[in-house]
Protein backbone atom coordinates (compact mmCIF):
# COMPACT_ATOMS: atom_id res chain seq x y z
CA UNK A 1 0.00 0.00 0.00
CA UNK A 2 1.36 3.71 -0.94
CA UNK A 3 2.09 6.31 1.37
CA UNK A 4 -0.92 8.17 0.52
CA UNK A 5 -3.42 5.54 0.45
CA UNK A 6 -1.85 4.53 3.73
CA UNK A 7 -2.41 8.09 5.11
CA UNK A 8 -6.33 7.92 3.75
CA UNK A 9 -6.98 5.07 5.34
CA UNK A 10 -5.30 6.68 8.61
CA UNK A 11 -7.29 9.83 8.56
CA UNK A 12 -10.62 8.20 8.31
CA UNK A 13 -10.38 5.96 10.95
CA UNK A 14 -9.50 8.67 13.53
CA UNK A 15 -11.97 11.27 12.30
CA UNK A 16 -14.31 7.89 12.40
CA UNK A 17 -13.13 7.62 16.15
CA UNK A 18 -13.86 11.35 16.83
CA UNK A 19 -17.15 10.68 16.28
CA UNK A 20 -17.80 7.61 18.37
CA UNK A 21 -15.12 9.63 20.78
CA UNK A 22 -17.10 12.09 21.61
CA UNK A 23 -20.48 10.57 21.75
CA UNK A 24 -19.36 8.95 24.90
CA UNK A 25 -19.55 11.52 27.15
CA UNK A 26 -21.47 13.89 24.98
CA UNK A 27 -24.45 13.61 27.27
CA UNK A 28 -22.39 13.66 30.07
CA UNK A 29 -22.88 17.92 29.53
CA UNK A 30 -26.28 17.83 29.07
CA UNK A 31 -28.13 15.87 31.85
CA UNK A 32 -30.51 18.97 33.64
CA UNK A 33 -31.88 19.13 29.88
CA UNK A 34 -32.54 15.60 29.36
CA UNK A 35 -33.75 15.26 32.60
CA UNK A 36 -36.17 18.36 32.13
CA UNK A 37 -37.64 17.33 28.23
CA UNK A 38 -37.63 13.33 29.45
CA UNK A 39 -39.08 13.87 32.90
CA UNK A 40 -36.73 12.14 35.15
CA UNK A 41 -34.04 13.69 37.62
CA UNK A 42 -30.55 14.74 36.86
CA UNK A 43 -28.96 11.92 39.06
CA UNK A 44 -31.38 9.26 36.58
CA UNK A 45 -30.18 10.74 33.40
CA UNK A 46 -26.88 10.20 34.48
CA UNK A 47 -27.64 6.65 34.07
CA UNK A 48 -27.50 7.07 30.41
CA UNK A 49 -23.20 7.52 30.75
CA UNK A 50 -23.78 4.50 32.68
CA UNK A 51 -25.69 2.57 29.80
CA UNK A 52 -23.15 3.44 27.78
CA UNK A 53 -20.25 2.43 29.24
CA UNK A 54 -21.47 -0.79 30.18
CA UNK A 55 -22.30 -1.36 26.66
CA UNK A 56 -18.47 -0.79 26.08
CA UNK A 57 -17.34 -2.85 28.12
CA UNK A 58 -19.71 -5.94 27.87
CA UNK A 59 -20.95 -5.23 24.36
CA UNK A 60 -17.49 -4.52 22.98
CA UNK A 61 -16.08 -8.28 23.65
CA UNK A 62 -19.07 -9.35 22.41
CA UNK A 63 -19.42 -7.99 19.34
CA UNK A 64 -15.62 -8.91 18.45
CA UNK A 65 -16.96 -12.64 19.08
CA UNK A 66 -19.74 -12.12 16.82
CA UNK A 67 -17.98 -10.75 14.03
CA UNK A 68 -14.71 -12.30 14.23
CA UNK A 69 -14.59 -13.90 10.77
CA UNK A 70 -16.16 -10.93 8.82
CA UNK A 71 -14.32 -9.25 6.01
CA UNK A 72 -13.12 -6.34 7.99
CA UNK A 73 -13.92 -3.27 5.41
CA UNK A 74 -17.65 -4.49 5.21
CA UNK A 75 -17.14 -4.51 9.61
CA UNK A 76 -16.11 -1.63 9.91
CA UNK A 77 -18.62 0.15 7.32
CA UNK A 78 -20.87 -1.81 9.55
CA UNK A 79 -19.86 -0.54 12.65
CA UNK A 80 -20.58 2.81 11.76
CA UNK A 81 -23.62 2.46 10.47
CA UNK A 82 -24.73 0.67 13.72
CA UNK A 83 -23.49 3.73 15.51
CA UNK A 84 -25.28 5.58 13.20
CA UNK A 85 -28.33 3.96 14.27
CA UNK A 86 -27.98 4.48 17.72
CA UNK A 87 -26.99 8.09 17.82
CA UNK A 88 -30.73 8.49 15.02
CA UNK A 89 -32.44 6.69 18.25
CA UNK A 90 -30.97 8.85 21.27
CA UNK A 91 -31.62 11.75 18.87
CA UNK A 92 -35.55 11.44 18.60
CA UNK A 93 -36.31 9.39 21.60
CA UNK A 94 -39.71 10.24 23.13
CA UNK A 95 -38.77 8.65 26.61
CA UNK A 96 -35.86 8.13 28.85
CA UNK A 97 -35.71 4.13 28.03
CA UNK A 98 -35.51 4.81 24.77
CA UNK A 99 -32.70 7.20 24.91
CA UNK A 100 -30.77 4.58 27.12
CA UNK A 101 -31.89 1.82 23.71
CA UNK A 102 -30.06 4.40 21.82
CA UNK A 103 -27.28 5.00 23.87
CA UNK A 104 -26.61 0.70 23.94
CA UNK A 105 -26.77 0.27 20.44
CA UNK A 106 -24.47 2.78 19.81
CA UNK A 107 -22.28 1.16 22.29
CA UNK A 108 -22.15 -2.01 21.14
CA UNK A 109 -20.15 -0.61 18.04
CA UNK A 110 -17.69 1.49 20.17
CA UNK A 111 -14.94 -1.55 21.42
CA UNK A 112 -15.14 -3.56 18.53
CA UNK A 113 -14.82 -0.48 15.84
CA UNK A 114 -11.64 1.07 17.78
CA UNK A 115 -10.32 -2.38 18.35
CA UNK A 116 -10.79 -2.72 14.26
CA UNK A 117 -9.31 0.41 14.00
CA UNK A 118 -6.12 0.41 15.86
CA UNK A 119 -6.06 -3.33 14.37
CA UNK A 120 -6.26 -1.70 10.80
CA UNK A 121 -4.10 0.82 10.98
CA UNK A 122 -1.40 -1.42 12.31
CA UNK A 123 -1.75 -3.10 8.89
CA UNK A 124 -1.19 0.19 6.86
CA UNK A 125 2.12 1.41 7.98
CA UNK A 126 5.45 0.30 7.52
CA UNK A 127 7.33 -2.09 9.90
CA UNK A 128 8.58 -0.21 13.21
CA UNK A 129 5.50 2.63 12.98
CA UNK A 130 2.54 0.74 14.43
CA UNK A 131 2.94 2.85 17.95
CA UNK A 132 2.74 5.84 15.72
CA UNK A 133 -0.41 4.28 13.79
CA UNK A 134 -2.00 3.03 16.86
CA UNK A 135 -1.72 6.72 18.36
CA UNK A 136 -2.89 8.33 15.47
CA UNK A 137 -5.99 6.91 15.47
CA UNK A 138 -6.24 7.46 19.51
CA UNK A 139 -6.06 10.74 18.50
CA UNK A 140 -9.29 11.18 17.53
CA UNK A 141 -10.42 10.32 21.02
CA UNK A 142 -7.90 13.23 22.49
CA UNK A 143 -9.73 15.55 19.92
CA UNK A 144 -13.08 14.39 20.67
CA UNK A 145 -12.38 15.23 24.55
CA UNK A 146 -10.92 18.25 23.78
CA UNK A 147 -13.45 20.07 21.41
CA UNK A 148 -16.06 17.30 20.19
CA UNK A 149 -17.38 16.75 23.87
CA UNK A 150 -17.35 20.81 25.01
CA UNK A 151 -18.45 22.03 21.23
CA UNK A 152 -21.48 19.37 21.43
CA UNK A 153 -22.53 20.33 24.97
CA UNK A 154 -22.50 23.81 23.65
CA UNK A 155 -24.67 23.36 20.51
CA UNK A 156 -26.80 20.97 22.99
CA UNK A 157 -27.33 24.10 25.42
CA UNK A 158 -28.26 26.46 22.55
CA UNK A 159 -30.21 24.48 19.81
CA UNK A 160 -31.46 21.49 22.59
CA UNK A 161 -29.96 18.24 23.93
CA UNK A 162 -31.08 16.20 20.86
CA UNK A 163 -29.40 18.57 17.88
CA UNK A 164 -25.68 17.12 19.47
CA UNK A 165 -27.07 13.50 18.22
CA UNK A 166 -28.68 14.37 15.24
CA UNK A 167 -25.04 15.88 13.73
CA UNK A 168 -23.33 12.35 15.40
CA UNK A 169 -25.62 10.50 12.90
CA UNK A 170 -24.94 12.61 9.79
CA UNK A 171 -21.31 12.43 10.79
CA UNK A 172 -21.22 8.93 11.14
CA UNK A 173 -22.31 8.34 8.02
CA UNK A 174 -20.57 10.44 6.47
CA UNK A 175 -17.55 8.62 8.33
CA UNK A 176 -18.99 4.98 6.93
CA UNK A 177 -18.90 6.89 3.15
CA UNK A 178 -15.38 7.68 3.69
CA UNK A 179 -14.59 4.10 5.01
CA UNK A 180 -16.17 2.35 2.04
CA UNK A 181 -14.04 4.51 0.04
CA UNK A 182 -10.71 4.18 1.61
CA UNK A 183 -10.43 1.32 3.45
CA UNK A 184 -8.14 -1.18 1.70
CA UNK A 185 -10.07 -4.54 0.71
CA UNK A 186 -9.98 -7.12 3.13
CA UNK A 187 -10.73 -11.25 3.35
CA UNK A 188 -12.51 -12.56 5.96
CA UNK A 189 -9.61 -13.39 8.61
CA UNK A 190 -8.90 -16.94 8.77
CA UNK A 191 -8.78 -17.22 13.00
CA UNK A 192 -11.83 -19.09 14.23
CA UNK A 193 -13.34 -18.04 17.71
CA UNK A 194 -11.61 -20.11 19.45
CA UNK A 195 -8.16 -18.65 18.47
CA UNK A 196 -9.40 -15.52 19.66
CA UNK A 197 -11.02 -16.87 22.80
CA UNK A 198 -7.45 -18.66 23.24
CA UNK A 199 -5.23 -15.50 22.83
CA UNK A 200 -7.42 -13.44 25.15
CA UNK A 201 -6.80 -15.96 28.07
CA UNK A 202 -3.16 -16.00 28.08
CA UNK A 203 -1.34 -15.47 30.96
CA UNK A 204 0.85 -12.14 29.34
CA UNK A 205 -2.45 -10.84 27.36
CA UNK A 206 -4.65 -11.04 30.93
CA UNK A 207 -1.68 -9.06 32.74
CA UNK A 208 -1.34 -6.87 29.83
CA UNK A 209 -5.35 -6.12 30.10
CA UNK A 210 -4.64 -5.92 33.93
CA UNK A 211 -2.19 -3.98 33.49
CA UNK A 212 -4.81 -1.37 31.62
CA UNK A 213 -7.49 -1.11 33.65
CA UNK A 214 -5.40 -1.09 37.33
CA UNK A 215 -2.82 1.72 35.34
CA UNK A 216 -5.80 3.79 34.01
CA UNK A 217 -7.42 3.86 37.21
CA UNK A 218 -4.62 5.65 38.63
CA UNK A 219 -5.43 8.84 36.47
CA UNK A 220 -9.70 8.50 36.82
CA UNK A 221 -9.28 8.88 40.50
CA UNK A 222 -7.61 12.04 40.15
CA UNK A 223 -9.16 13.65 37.42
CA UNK A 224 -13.02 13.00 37.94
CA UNK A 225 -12.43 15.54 40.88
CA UNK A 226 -9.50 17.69 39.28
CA UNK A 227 -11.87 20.47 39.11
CA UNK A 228 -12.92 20.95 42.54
CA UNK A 229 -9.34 20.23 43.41
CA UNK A 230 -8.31 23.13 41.72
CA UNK A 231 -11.09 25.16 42.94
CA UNK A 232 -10.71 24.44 46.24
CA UNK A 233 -7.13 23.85 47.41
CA UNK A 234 -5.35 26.08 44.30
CA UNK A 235 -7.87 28.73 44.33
CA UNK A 236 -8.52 28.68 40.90
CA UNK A 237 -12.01 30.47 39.90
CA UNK A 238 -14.17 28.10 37.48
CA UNK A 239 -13.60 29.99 34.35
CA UNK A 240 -9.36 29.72 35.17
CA UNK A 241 -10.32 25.91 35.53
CA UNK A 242 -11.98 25.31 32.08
CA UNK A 243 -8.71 27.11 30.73
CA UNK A 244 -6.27 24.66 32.52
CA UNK A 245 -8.71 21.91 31.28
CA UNK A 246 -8.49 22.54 27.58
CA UNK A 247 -4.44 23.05 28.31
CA UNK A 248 -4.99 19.56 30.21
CA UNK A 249 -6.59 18.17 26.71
CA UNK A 250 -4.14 20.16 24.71
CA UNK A 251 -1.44 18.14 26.29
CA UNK A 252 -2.99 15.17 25.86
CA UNK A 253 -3.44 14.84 22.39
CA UNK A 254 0.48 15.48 22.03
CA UNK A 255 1.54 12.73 24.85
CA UNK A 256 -0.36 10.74 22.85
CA UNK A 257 1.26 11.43 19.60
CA UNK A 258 4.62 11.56 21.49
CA UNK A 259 4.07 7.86 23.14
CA UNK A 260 3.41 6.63 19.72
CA UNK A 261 6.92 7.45 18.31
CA UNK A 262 8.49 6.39 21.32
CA UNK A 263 6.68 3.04 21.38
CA UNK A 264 8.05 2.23 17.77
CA UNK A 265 11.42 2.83 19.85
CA UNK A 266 11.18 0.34 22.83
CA UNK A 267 7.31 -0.64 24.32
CA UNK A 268 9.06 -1.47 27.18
CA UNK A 269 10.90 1.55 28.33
CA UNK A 270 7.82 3.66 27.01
CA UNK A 271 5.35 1.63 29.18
CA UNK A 272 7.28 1.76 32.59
CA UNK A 273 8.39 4.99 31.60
CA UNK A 274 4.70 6.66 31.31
CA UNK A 275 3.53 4.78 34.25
CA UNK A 276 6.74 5.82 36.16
CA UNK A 277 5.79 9.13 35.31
CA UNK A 278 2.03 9.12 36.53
CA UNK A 279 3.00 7.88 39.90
CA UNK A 280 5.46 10.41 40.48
CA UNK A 281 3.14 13.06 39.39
CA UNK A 282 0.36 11.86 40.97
CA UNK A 283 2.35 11.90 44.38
CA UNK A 284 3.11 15.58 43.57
CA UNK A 285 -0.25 16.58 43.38
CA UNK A 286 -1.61 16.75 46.58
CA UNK A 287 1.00 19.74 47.43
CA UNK A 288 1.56 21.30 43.95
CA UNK A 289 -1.93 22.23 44.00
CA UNK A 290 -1.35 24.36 47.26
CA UNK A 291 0.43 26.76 44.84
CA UNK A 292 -0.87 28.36 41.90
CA UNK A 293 1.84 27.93 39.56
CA UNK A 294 2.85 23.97 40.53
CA UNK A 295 -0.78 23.58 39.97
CA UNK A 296 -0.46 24.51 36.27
CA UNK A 297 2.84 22.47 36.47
CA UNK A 298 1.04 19.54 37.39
CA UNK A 299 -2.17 19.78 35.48
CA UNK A 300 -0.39 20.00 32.41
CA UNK A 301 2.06 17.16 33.17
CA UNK A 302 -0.63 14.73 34.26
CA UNK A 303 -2.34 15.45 30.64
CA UNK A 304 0.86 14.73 28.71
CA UNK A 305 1.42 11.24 30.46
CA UNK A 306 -2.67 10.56 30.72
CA UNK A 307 -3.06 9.71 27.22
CA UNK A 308 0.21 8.48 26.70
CA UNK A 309 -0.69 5.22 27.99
CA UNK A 310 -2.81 3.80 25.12
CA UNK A 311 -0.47 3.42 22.59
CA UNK A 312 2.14 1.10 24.39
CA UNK A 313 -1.20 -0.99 25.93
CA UNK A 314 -2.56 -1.64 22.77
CA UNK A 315 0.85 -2.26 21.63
CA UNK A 316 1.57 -4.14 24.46
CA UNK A 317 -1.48 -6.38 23.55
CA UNK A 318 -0.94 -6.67 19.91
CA UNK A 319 2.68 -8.10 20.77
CA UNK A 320 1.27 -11.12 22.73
CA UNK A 321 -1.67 -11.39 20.56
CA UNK A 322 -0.61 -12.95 17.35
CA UNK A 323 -2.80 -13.55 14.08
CA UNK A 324 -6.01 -13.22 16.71
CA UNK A 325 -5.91 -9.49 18.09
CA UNK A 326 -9.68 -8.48 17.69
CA UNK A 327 -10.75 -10.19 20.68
CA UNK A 328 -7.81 -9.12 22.96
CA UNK A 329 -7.58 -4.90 21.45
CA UNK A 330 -11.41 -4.77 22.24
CA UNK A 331 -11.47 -6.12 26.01
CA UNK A 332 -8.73 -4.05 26.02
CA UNK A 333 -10.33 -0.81 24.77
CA UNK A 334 -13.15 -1.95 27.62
CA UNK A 335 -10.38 -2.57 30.26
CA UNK A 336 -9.52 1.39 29.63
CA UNK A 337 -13.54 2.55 30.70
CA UNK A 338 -13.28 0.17 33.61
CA UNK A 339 -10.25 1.79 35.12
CA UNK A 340 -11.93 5.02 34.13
CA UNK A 341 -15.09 3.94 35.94
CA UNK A 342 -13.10 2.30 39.13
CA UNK A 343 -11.00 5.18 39.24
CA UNK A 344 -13.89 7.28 39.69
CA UNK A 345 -15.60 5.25 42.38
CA UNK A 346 -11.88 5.27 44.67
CA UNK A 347 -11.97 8.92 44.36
CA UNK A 348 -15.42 9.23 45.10
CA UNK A 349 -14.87 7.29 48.17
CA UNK A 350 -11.87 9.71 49.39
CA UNK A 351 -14.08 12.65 48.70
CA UNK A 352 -16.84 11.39 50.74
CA UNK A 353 -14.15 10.68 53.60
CA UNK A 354 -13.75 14.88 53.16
CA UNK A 355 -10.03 13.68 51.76
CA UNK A 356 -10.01 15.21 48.57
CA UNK A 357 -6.55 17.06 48.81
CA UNK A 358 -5.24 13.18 48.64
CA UNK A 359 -6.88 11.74 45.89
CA UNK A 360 -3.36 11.42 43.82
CA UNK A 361 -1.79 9.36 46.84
CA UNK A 362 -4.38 6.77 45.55
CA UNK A 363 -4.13 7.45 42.13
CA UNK A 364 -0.41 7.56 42.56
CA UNK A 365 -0.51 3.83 43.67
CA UNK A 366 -3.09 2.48 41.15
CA UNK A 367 -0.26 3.59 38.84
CA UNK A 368 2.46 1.93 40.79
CA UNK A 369 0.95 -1.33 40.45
CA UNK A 370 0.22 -0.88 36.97
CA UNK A 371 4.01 -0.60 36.83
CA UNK A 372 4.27 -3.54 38.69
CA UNK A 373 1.71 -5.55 36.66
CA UNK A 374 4.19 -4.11 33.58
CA UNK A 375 7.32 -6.03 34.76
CA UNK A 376 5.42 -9.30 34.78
CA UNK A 377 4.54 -8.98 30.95
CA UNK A 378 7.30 -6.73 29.31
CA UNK A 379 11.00 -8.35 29.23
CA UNK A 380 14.17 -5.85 30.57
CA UNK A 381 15.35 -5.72 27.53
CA UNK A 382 14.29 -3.02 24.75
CA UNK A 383 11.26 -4.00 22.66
CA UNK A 384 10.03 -2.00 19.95
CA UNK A 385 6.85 -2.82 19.12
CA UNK A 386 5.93 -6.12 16.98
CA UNK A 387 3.40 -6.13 14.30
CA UNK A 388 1.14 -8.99 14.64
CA UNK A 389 0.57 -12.06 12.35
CA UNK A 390 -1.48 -10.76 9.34
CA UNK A 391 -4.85 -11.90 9.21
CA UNK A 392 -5.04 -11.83 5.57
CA UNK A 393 -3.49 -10.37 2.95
CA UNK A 394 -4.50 -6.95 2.06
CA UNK A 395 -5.08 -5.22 -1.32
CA UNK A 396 -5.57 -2.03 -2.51
């Protein structure tokens, strides 16, 4: 495949990933107004997130199963138009349970099209750039937290909750159009379930997963409550702390691009390095937010090494995962929203203990054992990343 086809195919599947990206936490923004034109309280329309993110994490596993020995262009044209259908249903729902119908079917396509993603672009690059490919496409994610999520709360708060949706499903079709055009043509991969089934239970892929959702955690527990941290303990007025948000995104989407080129240099190193570097700042945070400018220090640091943890996973589980990735990537892209989600629940349990100066001691040793979780998957030595086994050959 050229260079330019190869950089198509590239820039589809992360403006594709934008778009399921920010749908996740879209709604997130506009709960009092789904609550108000649905008739149910904030605290229930919250339970719409929670839809969703179960969907992820049980759907996404799932559907890999399900689809495992599909021809992956038609999949992943597939995928979108599934989301497609979800975000039309959340979009005109008359009643809460159908917005939470909506918000599961649109789920279920989340895991399985990023795992297909990150899979795909892996098979698009050259040798010794799949870190770089895998956090390319992540970077649609970074992008859809940093202006897809706030730009779609804002058109949600000016032209109602449902408009948000109703651009999601022109955009994901538009996003299938461009896939259908782009995507290289694929065969149906040869792996049965059971080799998929039988890579995901391996001893290094289960600490690599592990290794995810206990690392990942470390950074939730913090975060969910980084703005009344800053608030409350730096001073920071509200309008100061959107600022140091955006920087916080800002900084993400370039750790992320960052980890990518120094995950086609050694996986290893990059993986202990990263979470090496979220303990330490997560240990810092507790006092660097007792002074303005260590505050910004640390805000911004903790954004840079956030996001830079997805491209050495995902390369960490497409090392161990052979010619049957699909299976592992997508309980892997689920293992991500469960540390998300049990990172939030530790640090809502310190806040409630009237702790939440200390939330980064916990986060700080979440992180440590992902680091410790690391050592029992990743040899000493330097590793670059490994491109897996093809599943097929691929044309243009």
């Amino acid at each position: 495949m050229d260079v330019n086809k190869g950089f198509a195919t590239l820039a589809a599947l992360c403006g594709s990933v934008f778009v399921v990206g920010t749908s996740e936490y879209l709604v997130a923004g506009l709960l009092p107004q789904v609550g108000a034109d649905l008739g149910v309280s904030v605290g229930t329309a919250g339970q719409a997130v929670t839809a969703y993110a179960l969907g992820v994490v049980v759907g996404g596993p799932l559907m890999a199963l399900l689809t495992s020995r599909l021809p992956r262009k038609g999949l992943a044209v597939g995928l979108m138009l599934l989301f497609a259908a979800g975000s039309a249903i959340s979009a005109t729902a008359p009643s809460f349970g159908l917005l939470l119908v909506g918000r599961v079917v649109s789920s279920l396509s989340h895991a399985a099209f990023l795992a297909l993603a990150l899979v795909t672009a892996t098979r698009v690059v050259p040798p010794g750039r799949t870190g770089s490919a895998i956090a390319t496409v992540a970077s649609g994610f970074t992008v859809a937290t940093l202006l897809g999520v706030p730009l779609g709360a804002l058109l949600g708060q000016g032209a109602g909750w449902r408009a948000p949706f109703a651009v999601l499903t022109v955009l994901s079709l538009v996003g299938a159009v461009l896939l259908a055009v782009v995507l290289p043509r694929q065969e149906a991969p040869s792996t049965r379930l059971r080799d998929e089934v039988r890579v995901v239970t391996r001893r290094r892929v289960v600490l690599a997963i592990a290794t995810t959702a206990v690392g990942f955690s470390g950074v939730a527990t913090v975060f969910t409550y980084l703005a009344p941290l800053l608030i409350r303990f730096a001073g920071f007025s509200a309008a100061a702390v959107s600022g140091l948000l955006l920087a916080y995104g800002a900084g993400s989407f370039v750790g992320n691009l960052a980890a990518g080129k120094l995950t086609d240099r050694s996986l290893s190193a990059t993986v202990r390095g990263v979470f090496g570097g979220l303990a330490g700042t997560l240990l810092l945070i507790p006092f660097a937010v007792l002074w303005q400018p260590t505050a910004v220090a640390a805000v911004l640091l903790l954004g840079l090494l956030a996001t830079a943890t997805i491209a050495p996973l995902q390369g960490l589980i497409l090392q161990h995962a052979g010619a049957a990735p699909n299976l592992a990537v997508s309980v892997n892209v689920g293992a991500f929203n469960l540390g998300a989600a049990a990172g939030s629940v530790v640090g809502g349990a310190i806040v409630a203990a009237d702790a939440l100066r200390w939330t980064g001691l916990a986060g700080a040793a979440l992180s440590l054992l992902g680091l410790a979780l690391s050592h029992l998957v990743l040899p000493r030595t330097r590793t670059p990343v490994k491109d897996p086994e093809p599943e097929a050959a691929i044309t243009a």
